[in-house]
PDB file of N, CA and C in Angstrom:
ATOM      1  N   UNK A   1      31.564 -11.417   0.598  1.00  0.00           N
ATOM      2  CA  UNK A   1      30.931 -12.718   0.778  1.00  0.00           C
ATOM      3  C   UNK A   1      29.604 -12.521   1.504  1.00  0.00           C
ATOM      4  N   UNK A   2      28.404 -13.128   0.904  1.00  0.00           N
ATOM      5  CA  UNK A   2      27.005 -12.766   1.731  1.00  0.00           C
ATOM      6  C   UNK A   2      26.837 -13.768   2.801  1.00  0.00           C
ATOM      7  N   UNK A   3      26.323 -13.174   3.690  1.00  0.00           N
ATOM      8  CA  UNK A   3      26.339 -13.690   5.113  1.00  0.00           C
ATOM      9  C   UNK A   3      25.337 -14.748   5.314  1.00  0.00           C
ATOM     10  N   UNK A   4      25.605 -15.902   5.479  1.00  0.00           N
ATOM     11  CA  UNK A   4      24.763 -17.260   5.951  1.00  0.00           C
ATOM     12  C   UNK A   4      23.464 -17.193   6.932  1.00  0.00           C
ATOM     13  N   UNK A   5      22.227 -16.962   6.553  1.00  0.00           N
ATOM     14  CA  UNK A   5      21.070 -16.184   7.708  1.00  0.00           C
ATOM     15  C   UNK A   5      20.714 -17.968   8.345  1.00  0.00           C
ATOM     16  N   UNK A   6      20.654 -18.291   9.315  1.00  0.00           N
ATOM     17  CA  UNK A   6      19.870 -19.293   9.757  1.00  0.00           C
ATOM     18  C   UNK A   6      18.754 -19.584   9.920  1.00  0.00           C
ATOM     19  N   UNK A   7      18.235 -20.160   9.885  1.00  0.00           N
ATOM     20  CA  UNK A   7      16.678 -20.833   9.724  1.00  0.00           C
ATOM     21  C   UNK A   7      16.241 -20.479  11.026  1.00  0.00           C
ATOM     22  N   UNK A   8      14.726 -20.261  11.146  1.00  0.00           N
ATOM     23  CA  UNK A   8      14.079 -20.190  12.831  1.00  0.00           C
ATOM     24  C   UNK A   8      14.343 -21.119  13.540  1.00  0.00           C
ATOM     25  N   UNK A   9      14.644 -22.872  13.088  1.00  0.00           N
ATOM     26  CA  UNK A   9      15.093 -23.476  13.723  1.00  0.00           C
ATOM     27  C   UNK A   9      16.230 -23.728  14.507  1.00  0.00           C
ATOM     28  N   UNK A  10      17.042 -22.466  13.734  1.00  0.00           N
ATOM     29  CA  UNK A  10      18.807 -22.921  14.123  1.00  0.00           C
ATOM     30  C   UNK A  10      19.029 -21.807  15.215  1.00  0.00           C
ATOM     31  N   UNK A  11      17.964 -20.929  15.409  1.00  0.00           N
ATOM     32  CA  UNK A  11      18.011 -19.557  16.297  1.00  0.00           C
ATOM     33  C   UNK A  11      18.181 -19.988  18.108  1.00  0.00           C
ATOM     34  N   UNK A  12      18.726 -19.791  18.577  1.00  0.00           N
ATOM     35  CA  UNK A  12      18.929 -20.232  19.852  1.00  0.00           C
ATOM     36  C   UNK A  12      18.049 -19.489  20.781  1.00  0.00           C
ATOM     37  N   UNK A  13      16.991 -20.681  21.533  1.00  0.00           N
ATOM     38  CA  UNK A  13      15.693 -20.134  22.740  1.00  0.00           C
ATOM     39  C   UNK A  13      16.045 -18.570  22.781  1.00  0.00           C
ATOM     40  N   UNK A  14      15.280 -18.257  22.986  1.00  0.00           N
ATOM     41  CA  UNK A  14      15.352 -16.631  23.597  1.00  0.00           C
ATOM     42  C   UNK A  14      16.026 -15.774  22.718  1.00  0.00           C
ATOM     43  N   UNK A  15      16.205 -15.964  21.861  1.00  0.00           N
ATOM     44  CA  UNK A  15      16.824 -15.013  21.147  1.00  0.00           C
ATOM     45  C   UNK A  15      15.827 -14.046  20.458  1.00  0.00           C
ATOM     46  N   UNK A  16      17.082 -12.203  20.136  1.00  0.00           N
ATOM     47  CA  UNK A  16      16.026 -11.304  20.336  1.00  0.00           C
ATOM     48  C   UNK A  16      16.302 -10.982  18.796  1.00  0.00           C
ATOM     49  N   UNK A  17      15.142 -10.908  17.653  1.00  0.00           N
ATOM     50  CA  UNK A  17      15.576 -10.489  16.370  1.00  0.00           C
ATOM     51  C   UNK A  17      15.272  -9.108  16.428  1.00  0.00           C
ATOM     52  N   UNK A  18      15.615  -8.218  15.669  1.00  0.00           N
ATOM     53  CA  UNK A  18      15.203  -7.034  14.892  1.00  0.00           C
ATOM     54  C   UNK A  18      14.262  -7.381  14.657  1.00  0.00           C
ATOM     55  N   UNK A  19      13.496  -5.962  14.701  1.00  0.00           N
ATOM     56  CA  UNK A  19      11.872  -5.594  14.180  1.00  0.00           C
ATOM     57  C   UNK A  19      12.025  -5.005  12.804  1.00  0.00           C
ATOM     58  N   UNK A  20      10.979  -5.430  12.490  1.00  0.00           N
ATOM     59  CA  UNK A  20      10.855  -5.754  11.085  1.00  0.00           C
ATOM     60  C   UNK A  20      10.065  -4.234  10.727  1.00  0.00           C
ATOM     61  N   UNK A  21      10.342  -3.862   9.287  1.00  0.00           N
ATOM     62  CA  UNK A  21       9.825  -2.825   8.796  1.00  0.00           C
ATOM     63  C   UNK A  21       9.159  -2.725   7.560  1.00  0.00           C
ATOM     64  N   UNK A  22       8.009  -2.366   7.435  1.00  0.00           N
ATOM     65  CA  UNK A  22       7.219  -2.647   5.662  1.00  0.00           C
ATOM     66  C   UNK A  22       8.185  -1.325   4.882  1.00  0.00           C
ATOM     67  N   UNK A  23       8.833  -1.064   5.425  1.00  0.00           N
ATOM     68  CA  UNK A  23       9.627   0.185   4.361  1.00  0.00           C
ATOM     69  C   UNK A  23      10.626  -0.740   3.512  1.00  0.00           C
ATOM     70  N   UNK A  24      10.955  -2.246   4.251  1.00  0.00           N
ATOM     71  CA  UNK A  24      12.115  -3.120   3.088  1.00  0.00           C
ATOM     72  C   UNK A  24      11.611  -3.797   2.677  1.00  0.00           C
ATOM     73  N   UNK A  25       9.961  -3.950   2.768  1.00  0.00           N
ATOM     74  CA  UNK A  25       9.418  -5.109   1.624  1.00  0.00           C
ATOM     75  C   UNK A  25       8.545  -4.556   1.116  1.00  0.00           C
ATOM     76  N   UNK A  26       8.889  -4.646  -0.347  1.00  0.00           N
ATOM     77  CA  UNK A  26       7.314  -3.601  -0.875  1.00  0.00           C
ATOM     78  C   UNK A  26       6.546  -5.528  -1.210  1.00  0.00           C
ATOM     79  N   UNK A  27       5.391  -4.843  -0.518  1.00  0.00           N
ATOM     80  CA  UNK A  27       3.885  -5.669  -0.715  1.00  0.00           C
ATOM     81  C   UNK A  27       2.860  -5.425  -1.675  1.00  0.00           C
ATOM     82  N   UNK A  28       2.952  -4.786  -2.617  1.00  0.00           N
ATOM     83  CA  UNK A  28       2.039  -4.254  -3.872  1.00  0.00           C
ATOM     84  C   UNK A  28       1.931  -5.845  -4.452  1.00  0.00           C
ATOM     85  N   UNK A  29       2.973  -6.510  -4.578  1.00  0.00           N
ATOM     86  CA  UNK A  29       2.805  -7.378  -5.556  1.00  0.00           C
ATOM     87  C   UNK A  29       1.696  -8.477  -5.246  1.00  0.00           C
ATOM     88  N   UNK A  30       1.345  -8.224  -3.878  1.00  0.00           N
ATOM     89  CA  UNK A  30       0.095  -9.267  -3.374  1.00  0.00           C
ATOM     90  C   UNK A  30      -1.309  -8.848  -4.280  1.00  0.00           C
ATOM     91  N   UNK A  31      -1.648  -8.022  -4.976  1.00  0.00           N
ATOM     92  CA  UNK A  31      -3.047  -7.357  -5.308  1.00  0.00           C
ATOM     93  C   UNK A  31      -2.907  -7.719  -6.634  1.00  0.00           C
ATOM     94  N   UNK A  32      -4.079  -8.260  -6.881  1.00  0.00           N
ATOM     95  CA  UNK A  32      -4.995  -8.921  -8.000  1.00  0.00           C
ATOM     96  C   UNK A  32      -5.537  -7.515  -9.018  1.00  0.00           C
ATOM     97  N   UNK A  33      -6.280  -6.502  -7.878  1.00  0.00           N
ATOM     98  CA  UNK A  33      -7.116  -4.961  -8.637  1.00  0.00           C
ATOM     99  C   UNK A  33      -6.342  -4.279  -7.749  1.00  0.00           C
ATOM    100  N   UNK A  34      -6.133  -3.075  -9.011  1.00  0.00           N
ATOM    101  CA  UNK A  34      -5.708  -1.832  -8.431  1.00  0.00           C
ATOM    102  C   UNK A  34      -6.203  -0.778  -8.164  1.00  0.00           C
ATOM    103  N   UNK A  35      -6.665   0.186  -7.172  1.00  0.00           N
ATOM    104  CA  UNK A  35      -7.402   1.320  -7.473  1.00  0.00           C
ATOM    105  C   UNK A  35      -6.680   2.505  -8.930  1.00  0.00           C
ATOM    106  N   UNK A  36      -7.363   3.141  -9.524  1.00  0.00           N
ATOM    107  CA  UNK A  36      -7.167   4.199 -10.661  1.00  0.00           C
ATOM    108  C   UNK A  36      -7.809   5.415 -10.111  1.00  0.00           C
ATOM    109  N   UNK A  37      -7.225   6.315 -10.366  1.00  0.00           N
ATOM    110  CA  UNK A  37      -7.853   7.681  -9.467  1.00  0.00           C
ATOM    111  C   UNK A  37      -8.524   8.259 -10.645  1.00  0.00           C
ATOM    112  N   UNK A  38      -9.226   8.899 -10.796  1.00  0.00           N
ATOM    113  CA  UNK A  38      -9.998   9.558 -11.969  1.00  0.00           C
ATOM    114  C   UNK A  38      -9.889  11.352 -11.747  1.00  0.00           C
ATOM    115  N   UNK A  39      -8.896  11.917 -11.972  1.00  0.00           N
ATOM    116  CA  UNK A  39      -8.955  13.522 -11.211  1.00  0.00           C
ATOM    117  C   UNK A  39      -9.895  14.278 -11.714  1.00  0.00           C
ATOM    118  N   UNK A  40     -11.175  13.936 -12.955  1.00  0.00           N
ATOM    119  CA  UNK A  40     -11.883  14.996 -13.465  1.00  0.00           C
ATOM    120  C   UNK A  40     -12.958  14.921 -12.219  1.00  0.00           C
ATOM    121  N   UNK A  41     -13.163  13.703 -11.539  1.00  0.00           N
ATOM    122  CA  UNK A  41     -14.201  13.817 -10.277  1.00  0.00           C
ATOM    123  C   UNK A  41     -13.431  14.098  -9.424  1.00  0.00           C
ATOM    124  N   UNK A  42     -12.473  14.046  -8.627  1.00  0.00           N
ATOM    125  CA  UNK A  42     -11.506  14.018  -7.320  1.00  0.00           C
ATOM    126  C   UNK A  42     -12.065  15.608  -7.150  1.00  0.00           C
ATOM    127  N   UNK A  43     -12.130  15.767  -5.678  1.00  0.00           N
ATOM    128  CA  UNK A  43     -12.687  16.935  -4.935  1.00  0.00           C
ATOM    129  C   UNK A  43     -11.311  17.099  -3.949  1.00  0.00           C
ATOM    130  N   UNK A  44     -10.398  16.389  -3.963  1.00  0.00           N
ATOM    131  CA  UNK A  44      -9.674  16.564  -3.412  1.00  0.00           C
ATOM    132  C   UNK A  44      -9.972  16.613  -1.689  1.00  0.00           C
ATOM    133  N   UNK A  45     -10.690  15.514  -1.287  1.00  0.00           N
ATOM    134  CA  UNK A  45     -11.238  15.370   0.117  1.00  0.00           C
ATOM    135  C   UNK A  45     -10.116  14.834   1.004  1.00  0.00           C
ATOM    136  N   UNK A  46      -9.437  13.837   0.017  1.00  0.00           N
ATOM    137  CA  UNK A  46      -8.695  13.155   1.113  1.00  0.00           C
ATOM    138  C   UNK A  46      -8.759  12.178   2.156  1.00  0.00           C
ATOM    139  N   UNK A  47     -10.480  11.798   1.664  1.00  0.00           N
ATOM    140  CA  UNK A  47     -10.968  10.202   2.552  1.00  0.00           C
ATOM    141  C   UNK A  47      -9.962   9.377   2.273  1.00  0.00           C
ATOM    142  N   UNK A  48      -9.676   9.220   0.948  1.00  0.00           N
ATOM    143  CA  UNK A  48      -8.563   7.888   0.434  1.00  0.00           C
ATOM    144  C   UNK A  48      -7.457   8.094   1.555  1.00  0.00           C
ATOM    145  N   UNK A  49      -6.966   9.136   1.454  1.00  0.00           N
ATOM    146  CA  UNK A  49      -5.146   9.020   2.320  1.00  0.00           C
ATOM    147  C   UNK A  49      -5.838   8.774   3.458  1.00  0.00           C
ATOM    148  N   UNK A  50      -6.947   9.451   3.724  1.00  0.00           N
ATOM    149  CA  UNK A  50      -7.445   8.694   5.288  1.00  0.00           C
ATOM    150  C   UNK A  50      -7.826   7.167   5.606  1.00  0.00           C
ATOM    151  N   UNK A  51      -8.676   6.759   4.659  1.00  0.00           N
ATOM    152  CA  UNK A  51      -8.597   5.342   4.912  1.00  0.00           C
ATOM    153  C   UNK A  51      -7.988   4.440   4.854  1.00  0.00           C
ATOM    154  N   UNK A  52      -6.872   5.097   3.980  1.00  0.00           N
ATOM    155  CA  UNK A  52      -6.047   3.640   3.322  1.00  0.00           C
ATOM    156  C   UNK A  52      -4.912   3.244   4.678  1.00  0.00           C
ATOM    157  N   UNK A  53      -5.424   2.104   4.771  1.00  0.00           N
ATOM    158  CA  UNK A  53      -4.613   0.979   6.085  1.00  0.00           C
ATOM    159  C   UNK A  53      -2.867   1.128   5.323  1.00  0.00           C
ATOM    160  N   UNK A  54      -2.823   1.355   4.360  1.00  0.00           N
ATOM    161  CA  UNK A  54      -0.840   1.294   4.138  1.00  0.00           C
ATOM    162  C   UNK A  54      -0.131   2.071   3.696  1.00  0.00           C
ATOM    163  N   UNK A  55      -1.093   3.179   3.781  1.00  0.00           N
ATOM    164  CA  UNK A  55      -0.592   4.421   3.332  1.00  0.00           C
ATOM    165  C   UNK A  55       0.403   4.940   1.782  1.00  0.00           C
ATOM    166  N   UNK A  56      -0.614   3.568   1.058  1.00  0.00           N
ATOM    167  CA  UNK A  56      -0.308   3.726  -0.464  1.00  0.00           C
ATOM    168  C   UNK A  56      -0.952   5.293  -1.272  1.00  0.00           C
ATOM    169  N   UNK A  57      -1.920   6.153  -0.275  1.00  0.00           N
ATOM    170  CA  UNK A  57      -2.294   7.176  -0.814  1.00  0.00           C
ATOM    171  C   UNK A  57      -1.286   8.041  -0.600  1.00  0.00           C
ATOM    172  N   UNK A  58      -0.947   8.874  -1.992  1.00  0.00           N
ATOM    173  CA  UNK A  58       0.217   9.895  -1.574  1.00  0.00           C
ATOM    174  C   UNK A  58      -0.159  10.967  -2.056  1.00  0.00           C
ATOM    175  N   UNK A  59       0.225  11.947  -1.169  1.00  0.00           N
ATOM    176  CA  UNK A  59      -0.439  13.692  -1.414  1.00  0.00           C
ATOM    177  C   UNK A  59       0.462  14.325  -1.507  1.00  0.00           C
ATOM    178  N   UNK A  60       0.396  15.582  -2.388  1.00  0.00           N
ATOM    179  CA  UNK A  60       1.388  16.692  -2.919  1.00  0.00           C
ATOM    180  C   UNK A  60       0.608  18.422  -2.752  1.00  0.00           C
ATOM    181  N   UNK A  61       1.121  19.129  -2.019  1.00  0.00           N
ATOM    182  CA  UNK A  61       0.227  20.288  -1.308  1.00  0.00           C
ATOM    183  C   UNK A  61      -1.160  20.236  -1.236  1.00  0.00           C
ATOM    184  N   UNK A  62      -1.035  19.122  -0.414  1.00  0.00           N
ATOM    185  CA  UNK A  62      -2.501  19.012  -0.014  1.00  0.00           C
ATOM    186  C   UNK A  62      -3.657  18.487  -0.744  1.00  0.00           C
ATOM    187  N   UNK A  63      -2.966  17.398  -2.001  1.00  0.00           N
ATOM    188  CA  UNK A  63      -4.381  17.145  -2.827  1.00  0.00           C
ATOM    189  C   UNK A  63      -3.709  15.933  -3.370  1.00  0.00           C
ATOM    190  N   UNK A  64      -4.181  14.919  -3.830  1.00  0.00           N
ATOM    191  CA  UNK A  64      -4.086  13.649  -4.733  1.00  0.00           C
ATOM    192  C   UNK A  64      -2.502  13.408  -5.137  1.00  0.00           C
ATOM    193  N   UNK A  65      -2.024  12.819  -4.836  1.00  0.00           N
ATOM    194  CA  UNK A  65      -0.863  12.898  -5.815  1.00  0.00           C
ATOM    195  C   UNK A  65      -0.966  11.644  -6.681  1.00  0.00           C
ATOM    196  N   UNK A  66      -0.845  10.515  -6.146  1.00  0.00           N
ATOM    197  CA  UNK A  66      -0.693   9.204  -6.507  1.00  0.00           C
ATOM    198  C   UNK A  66      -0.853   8.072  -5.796  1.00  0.00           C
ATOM    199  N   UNK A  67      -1.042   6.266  -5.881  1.00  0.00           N
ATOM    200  CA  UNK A  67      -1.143   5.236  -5.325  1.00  0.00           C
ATOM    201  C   UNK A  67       0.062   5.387  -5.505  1.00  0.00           C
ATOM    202  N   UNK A  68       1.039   4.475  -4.363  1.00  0.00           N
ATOM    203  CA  UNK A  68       2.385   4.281  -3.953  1.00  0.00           C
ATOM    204  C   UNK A  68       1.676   2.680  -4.406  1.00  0.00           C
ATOM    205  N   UNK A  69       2.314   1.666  -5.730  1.00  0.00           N
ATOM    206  CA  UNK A  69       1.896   0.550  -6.060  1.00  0.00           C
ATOM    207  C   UNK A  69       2.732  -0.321  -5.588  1.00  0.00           C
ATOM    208  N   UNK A  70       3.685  -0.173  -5.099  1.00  0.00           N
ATOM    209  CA  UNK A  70       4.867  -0.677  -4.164  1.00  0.00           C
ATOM    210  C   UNK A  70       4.024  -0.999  -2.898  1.00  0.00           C
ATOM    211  N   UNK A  71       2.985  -0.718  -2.555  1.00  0.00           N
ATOM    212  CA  UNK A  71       2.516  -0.976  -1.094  1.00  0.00           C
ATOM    213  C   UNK A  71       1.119  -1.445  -1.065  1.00  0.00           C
ATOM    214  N   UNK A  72       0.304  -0.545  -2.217  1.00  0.00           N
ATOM    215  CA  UNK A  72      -1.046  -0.768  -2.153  1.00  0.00           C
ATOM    216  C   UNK A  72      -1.462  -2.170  -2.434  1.00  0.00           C
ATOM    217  N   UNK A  73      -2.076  -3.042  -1.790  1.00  0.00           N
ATOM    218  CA  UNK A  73      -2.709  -4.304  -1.368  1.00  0.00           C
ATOM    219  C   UNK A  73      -3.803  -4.366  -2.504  1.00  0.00           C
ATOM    220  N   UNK A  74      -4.612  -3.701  -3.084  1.00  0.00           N
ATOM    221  CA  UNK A  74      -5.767  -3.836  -3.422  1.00  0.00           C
ATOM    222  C   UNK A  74      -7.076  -4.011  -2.693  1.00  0.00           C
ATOM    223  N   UNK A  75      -7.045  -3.399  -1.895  1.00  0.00           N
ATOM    224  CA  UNK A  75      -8.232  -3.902  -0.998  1.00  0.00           C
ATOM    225  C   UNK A  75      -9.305  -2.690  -0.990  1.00  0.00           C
ATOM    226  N   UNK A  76      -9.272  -2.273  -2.174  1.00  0.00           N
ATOM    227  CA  UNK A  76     -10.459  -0.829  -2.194  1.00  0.00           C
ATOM    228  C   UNK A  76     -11.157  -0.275  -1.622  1.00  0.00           C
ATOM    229  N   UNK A  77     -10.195  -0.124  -0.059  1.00  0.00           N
ATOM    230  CA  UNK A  77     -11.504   0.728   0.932  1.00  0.00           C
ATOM    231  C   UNK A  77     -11.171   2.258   0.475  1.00  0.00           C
ATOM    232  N   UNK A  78      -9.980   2.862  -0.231  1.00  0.00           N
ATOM    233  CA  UNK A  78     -10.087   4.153  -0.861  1.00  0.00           C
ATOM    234  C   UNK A  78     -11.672   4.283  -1.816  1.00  0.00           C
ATOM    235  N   UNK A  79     -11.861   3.111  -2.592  1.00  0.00           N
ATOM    236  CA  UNK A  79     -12.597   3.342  -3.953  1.00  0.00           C
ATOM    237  C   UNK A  79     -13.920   3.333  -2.887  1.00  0.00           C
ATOM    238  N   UNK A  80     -14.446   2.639  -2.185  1.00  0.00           N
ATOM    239  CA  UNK A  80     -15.466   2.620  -1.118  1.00  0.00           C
ATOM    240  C   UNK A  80     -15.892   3.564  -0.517  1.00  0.00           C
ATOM    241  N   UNK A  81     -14.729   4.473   0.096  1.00  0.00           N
ATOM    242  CA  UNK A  81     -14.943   5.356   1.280  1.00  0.00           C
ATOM    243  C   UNK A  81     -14.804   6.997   0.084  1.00  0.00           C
ATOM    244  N   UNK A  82     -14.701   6.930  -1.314  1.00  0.00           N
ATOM    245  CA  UNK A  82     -14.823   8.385  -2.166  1.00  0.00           C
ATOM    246  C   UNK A  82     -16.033   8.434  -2.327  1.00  0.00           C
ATOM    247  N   UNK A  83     -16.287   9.806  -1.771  1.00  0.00           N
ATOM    248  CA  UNK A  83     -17.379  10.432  -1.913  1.00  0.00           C
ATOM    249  C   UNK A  83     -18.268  10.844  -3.432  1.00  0.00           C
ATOM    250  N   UNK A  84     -16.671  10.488  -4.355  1.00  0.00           N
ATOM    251  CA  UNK A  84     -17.258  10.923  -6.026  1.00  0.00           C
ATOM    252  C   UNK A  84     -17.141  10.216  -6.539  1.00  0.00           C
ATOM    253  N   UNK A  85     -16.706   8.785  -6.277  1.00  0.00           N
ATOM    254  CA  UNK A  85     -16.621   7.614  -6.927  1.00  0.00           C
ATOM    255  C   UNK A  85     -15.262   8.081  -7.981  1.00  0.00           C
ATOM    256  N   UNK A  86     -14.274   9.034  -7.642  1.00  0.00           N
ATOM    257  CA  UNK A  86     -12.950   9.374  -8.326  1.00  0.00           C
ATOM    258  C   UNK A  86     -11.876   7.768  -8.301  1.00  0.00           C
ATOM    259  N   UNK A  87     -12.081   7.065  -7.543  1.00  0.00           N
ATOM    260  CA  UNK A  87     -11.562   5.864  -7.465  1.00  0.00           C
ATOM    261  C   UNK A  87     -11.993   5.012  -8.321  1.00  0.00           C
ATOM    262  N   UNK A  88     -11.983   4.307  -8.776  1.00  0.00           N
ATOM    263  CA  UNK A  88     -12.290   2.562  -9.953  1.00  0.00           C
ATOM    264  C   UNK A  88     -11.226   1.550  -9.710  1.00  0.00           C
ATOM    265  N   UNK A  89     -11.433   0.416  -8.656  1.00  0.00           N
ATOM    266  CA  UNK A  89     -10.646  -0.805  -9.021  1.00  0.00           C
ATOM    267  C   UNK A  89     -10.688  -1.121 -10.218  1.00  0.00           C
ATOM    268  N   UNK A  90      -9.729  -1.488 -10.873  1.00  0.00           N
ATOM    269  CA  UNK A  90      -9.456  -2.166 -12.198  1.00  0.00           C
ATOM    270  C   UNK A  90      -8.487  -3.333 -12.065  1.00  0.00           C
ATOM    271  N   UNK A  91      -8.751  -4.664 -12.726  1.00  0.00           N
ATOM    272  CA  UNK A  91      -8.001  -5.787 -12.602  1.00  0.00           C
ATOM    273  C   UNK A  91      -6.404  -5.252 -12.772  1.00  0.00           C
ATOM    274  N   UNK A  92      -5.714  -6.355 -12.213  1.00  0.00           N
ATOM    275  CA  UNK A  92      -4.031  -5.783 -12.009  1.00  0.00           C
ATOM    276  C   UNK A  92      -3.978  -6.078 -14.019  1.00  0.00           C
ATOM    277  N   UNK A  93      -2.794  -5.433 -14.198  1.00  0.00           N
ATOM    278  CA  UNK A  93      -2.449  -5.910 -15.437  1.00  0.00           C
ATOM    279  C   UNK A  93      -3.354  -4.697 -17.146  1.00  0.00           C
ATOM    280  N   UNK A  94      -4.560  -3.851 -16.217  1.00  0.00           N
ATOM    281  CA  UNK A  94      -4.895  -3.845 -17.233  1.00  0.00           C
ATOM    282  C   UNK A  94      -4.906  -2.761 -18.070  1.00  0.00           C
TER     283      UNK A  94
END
């Protein structure tokens, strides 16, 4: 039987919830454009995994692996901050 969650209203003063974790909500689905990695330019610098605020950049011995689209927001400071322009937002969907 699934357990009855109460509303913020029904929570009694002072009460202490659990902290919350972006590992149980994937947030990808908020983004309109997605970054596309282009590997014939990628230099394999690694600004992207550095800039990216959600750590949708994912690396595999040390070089490019993939956007984690489960997380990535769209907010193209990867495509901004590449030095080779290996990044391209492209509309979601396309």
């Amino acid at each position: 039987m699934e357990e009855k969650k109460l509303t913020w209203k029904q929570l009694p003063q002072g009460d202490v919830l659990e902290a919350g974790t972006s590992l149980k909500f994937k947030t990808g689905n908020w983004r309109s454009i997605k970054p596309v990695h282009i590997p014939e330019k990628c230099i394999n610098c690694l600004i992207c995994w550095m800039a990216c605020p959600d750590m949708a950049v994912k690396t595999k011995d040390d070089k490019f692996s993939h956007f984690d689209y489960d997380f990535c927001k769209g907010c193209g400071i990867c495509a901004h901050e590449c030095p080779t322009e290996a990044i391209k937002m492209e509309k979601e969907g396309k």
